[in-house]
PDB file of N, CA and C in Angstrom:
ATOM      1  N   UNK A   1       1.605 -15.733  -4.760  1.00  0.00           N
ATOM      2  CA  UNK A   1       1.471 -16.802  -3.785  1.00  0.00           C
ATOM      3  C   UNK A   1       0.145 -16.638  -3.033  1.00  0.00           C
ATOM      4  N   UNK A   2      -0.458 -17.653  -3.021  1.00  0.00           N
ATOM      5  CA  UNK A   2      -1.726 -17.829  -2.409  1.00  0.00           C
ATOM      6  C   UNK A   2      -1.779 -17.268  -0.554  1.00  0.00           C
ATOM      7  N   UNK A   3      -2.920 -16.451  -0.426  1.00  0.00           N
ATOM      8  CA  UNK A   3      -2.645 -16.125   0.568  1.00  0.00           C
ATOM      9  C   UNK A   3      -3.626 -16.609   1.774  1.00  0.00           C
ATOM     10  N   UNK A   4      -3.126 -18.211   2.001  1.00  0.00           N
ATOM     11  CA  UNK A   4      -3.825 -18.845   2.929  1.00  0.00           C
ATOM     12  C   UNK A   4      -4.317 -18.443   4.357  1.00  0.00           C
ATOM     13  N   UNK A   5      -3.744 -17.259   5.034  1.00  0.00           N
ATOM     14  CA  UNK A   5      -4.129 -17.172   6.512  1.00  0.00           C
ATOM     15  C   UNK A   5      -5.426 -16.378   5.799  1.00  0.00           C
ATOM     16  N   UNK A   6      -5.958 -15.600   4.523  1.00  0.00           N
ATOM     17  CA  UNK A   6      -7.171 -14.891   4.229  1.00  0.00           C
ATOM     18  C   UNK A   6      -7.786 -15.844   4.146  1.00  0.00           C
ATOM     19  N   UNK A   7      -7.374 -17.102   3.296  1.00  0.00           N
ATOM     20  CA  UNK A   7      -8.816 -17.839   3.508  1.00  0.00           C
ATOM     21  C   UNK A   7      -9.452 -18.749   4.478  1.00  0.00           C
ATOM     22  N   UNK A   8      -8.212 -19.075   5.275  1.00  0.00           N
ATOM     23  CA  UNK A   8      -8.658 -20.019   6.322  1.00  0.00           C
ATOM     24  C   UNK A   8      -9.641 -18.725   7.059  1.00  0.00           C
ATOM     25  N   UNK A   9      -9.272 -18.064   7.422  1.00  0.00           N
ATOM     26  CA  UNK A   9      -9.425 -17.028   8.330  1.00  0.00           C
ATOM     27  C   UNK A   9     -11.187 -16.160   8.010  1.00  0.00           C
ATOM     28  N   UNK A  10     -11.137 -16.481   6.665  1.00  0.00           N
ATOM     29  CA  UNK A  10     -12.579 -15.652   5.741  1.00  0.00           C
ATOM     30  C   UNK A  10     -13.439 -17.049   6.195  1.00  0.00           C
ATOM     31  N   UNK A  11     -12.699 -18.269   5.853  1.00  0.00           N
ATOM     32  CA  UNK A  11     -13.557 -19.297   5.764  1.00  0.00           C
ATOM     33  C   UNK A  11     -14.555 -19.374   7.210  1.00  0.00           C
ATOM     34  N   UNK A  12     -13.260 -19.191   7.992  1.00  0.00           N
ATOM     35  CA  UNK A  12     -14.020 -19.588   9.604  1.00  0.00           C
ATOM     36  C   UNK A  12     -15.041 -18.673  10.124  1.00  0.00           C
ATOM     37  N   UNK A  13     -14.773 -17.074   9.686  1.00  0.00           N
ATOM     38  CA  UNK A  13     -15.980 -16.512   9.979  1.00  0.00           C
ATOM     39  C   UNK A  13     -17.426 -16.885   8.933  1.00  0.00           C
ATOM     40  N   UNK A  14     -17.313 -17.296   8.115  1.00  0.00           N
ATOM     41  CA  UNK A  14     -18.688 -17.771   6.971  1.00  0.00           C
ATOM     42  C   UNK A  14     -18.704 -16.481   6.556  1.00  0.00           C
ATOM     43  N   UNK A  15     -17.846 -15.842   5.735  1.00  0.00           N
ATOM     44  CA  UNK A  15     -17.856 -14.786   4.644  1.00  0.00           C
ATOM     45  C   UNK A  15     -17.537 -14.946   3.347  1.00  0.00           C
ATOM     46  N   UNK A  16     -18.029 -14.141   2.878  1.00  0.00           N
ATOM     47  CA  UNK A  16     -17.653 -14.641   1.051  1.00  0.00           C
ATOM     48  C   UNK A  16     -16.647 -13.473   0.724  1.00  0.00           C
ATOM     49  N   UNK A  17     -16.274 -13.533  -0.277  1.00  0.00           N
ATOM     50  CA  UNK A  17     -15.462 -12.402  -0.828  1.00  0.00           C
ATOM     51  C   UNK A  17     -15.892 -11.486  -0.754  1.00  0.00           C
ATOM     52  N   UNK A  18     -17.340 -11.251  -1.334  1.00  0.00           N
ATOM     53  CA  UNK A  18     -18.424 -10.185  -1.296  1.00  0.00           C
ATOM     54  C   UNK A  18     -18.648  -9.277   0.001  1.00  0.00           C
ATOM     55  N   UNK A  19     -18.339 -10.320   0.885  1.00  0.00           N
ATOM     56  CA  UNK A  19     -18.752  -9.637   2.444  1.00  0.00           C
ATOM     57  C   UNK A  19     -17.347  -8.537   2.781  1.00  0.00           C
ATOM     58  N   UNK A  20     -16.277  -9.637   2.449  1.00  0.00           N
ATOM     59  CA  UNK A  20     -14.650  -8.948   2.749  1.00  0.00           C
ATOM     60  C   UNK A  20     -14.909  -7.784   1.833  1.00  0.00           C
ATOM     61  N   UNK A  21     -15.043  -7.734   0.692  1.00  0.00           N
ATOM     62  CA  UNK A  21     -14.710  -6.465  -0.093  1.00  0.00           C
ATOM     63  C   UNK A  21     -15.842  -5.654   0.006  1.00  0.00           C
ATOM     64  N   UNK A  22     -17.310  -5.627   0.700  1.00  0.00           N
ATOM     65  CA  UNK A  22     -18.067  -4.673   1.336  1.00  0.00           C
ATOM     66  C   UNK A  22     -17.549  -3.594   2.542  1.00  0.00           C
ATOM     67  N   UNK A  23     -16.974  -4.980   3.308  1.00  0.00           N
ATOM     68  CA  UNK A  23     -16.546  -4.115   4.489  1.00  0.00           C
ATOM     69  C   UNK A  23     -15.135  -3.576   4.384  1.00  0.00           C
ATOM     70  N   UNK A  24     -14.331  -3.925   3.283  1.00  0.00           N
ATOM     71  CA  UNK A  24     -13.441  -2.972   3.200  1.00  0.00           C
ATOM     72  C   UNK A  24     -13.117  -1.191   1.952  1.00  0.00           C
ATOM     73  N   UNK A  25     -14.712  -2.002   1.418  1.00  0.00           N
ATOM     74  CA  UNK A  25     -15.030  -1.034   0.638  1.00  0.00           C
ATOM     75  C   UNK A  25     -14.405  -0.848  -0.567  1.00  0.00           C
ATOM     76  N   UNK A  26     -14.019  -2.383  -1.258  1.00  0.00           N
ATOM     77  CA  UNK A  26     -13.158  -2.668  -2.234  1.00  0.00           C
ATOM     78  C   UNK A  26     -14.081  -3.564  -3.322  1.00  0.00           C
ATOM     79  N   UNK A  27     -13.465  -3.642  -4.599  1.00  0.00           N
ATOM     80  CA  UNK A  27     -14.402  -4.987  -5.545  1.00  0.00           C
ATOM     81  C   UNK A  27     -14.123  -5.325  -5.217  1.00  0.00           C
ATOM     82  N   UNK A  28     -14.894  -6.459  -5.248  1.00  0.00           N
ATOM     83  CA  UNK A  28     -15.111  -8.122  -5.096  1.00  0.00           C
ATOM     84  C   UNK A  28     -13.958  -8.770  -5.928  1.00  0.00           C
ATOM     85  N   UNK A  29     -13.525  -8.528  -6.678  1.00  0.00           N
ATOM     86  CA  UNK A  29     -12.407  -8.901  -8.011  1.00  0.00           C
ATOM     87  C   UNK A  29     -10.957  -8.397  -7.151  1.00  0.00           C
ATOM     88  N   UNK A  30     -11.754  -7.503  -7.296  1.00  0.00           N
ATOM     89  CA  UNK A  30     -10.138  -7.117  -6.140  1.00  0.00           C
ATOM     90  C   UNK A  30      -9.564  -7.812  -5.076  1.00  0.00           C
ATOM     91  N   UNK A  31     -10.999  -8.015  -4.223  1.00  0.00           N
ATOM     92  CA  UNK A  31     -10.049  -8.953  -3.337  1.00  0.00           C
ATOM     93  C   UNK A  31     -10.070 -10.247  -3.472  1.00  0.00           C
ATOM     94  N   UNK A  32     -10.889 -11.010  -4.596  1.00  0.00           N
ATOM     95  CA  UNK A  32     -10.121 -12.137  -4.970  1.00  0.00           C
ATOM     96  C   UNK A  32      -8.823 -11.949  -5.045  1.00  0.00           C
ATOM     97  N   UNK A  33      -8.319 -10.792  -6.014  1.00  0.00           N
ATOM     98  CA  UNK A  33      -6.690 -10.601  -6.404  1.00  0.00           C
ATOM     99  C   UNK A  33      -5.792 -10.722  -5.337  1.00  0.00           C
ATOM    100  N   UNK A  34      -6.300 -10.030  -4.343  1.00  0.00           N
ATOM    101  CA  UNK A  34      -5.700 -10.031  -2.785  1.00  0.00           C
ATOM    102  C   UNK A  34      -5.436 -11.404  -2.260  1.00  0.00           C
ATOM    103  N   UNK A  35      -6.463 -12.155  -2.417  1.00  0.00           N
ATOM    104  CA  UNK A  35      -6.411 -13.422  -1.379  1.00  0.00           C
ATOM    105  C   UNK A  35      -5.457 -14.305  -2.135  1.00  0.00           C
ATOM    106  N   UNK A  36      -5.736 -14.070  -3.457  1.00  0.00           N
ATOM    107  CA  UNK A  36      -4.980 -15.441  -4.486  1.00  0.00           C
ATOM    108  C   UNK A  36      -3.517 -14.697  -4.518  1.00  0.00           C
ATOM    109  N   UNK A  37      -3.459 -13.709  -4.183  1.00  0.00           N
ATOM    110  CA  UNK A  37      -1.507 -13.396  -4.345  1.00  0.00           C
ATOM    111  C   UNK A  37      -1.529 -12.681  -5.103  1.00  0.00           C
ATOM    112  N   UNK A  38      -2.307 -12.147  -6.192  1.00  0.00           N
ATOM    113  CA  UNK A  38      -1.837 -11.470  -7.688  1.00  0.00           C
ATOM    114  C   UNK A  38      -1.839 -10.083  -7.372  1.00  0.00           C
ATOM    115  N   UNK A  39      -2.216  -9.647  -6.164  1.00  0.00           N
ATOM    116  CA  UNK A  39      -2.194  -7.823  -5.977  1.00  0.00           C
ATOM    117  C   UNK A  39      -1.991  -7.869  -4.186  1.00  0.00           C
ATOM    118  N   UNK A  40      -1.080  -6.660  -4.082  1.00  0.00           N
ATOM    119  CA  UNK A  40      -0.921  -6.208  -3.148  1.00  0.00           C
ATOM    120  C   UNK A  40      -2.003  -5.192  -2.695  1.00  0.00           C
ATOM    121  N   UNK A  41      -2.481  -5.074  -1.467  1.00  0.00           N
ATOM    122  CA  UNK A  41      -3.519  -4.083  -0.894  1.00  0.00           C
ATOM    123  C   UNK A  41      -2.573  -2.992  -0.708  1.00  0.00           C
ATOM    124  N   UNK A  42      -3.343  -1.822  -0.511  1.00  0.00           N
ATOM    125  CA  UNK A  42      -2.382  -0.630   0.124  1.00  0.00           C
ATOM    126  C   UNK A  42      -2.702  -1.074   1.868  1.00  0.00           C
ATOM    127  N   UNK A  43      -2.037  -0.646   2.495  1.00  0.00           N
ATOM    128  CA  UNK A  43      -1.657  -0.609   3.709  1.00  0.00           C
ATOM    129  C   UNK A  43      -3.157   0.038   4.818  1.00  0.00           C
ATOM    130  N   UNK A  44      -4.132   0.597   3.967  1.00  0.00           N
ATOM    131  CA  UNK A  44      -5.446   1.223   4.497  1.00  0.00           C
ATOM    132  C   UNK A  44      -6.247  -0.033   4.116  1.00  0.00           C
ATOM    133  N   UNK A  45      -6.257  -0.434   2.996  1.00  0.00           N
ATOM    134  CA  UNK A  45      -7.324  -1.960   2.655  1.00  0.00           C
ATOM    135  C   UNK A  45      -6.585  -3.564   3.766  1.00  0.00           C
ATOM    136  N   UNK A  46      -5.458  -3.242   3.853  1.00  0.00           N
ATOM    137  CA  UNK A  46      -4.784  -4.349   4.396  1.00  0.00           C
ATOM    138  C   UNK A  46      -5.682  -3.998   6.141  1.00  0.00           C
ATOM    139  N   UNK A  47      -5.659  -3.060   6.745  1.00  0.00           N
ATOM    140  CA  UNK A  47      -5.901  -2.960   8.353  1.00  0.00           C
ATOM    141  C   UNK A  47      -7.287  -3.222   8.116  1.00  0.00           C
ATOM    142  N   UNK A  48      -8.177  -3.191   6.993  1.00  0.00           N
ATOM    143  CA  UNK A  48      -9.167  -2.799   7.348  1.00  0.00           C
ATOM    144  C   UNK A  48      -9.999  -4.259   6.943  1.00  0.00           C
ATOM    145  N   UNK A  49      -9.240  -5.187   6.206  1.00  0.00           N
ATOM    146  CA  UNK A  49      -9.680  -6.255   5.952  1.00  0.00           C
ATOM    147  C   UNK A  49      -9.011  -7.367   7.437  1.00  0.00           C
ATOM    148  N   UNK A  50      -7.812  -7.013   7.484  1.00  0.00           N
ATOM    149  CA  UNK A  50      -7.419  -7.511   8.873  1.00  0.00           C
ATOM    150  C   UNK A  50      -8.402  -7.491   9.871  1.00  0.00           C
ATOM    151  N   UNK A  51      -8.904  -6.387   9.983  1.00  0.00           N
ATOM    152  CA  UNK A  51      -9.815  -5.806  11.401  1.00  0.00           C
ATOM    153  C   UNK A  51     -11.060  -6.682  10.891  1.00  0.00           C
ATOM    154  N   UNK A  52     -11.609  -6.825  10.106  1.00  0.00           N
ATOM    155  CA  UNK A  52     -12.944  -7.765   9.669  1.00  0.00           C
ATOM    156  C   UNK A  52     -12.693  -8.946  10.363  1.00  0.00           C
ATOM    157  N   UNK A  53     -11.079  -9.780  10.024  1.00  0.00           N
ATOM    158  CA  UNK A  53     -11.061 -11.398   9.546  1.00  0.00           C
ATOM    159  C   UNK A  53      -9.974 -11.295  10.785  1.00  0.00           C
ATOM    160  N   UNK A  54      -9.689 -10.702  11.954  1.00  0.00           N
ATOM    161  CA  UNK A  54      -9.002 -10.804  12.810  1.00  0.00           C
ATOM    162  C   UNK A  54      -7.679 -11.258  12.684  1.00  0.00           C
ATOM    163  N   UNK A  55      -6.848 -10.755  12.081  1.00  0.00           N
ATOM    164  CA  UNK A  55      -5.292 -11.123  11.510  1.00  0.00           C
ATOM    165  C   UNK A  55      -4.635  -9.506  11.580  1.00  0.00           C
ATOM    166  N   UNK A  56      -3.335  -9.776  11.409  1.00  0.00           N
ATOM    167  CA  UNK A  56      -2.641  -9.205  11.988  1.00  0.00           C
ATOM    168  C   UNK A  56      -2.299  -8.747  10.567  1.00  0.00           C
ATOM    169  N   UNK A  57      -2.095  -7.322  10.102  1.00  0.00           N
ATOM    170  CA  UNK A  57      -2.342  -6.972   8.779  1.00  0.00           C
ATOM    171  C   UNK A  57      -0.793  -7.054   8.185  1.00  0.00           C
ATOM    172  N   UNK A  58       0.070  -6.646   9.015  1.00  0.00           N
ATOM    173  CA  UNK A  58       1.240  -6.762   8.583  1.00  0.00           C
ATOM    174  C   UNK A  58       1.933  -8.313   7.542  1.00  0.00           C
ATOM    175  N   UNK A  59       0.487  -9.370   7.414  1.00  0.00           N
ATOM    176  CA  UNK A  59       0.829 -10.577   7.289  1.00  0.00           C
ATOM    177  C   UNK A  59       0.560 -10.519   5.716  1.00  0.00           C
ATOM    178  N   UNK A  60      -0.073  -9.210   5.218  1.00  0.00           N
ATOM    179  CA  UNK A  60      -0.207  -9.459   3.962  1.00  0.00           C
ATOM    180  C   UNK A  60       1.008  -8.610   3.097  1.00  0.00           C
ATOM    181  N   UNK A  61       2.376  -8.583   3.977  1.00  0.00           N
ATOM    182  CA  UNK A  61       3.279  -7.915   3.279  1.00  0.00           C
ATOM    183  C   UNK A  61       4.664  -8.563   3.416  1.00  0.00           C
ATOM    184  N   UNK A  62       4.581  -9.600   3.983  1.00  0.00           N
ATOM    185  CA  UNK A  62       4.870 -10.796   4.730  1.00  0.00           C
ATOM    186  C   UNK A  62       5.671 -11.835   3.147  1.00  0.00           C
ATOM    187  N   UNK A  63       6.830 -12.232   3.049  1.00  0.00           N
ATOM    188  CA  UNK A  63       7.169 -12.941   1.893  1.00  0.00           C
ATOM    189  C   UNK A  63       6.447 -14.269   1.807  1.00  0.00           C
ATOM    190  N   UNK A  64       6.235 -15.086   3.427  1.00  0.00           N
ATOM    191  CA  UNK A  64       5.313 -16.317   2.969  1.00  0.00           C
ATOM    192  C   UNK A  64       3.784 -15.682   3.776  1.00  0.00           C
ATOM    193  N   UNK A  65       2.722 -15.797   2.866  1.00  0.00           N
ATOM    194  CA  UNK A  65       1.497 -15.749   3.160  1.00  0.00           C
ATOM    195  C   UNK A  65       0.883 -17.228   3.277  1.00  0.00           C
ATOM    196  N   UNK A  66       1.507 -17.523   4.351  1.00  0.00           N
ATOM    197  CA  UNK A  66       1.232 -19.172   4.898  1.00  0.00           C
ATOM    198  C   UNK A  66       0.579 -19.053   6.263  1.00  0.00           C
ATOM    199  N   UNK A  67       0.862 -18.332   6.942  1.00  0.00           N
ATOM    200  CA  UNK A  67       0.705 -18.385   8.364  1.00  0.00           C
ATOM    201  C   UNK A  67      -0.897 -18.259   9.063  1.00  0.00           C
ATOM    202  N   UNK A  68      -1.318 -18.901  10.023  1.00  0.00           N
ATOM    203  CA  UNK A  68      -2.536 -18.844  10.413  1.00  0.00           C
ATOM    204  C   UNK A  68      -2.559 -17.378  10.854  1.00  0.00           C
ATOM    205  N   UNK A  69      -4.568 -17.795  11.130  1.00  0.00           N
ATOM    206  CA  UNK A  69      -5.244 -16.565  11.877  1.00  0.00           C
ATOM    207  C   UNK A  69      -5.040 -16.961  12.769  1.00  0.00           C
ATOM    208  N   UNK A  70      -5.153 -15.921  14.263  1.00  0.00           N
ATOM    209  CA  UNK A  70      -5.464 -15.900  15.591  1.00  0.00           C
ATOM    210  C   UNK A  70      -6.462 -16.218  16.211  1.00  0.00           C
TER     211      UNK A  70
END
């Protein structure tokens, strides 16, 4: 399931994937996988992409990944 609060949330700061998976120190592929639903982060990539895109990390473990950013 698509995980819309990453992209609204990536969108509004003007980051690309590239930027998210720099600063969390992940591929770029990867966190496509992340945002589109197809992979779960571990719980260290989840706070640390949270802390970038200001969301509350617990949202990427969350059954609907619908919910806005803050």
């Amino acid at each position: 399931m698509m995980r819309i609060f990453l992209i609204d949330a990536r969108k509004s700061l003007n980051l690309t994937h590239q930027d998210v998976a720099d600063y969390a120190k992940i591929k770029r592929q990867y966190y496509g996988m992340i945002e589109s639903g197809d992979r779960n982060p571990s719980v260290k990539v989840a706070k640390k992409i949270a802390e970038l895109l200001k969301v509350d990390w617990a949202l990427f473990f969350e059954e609907k990944g619908t919910k806005t950013f803050r």
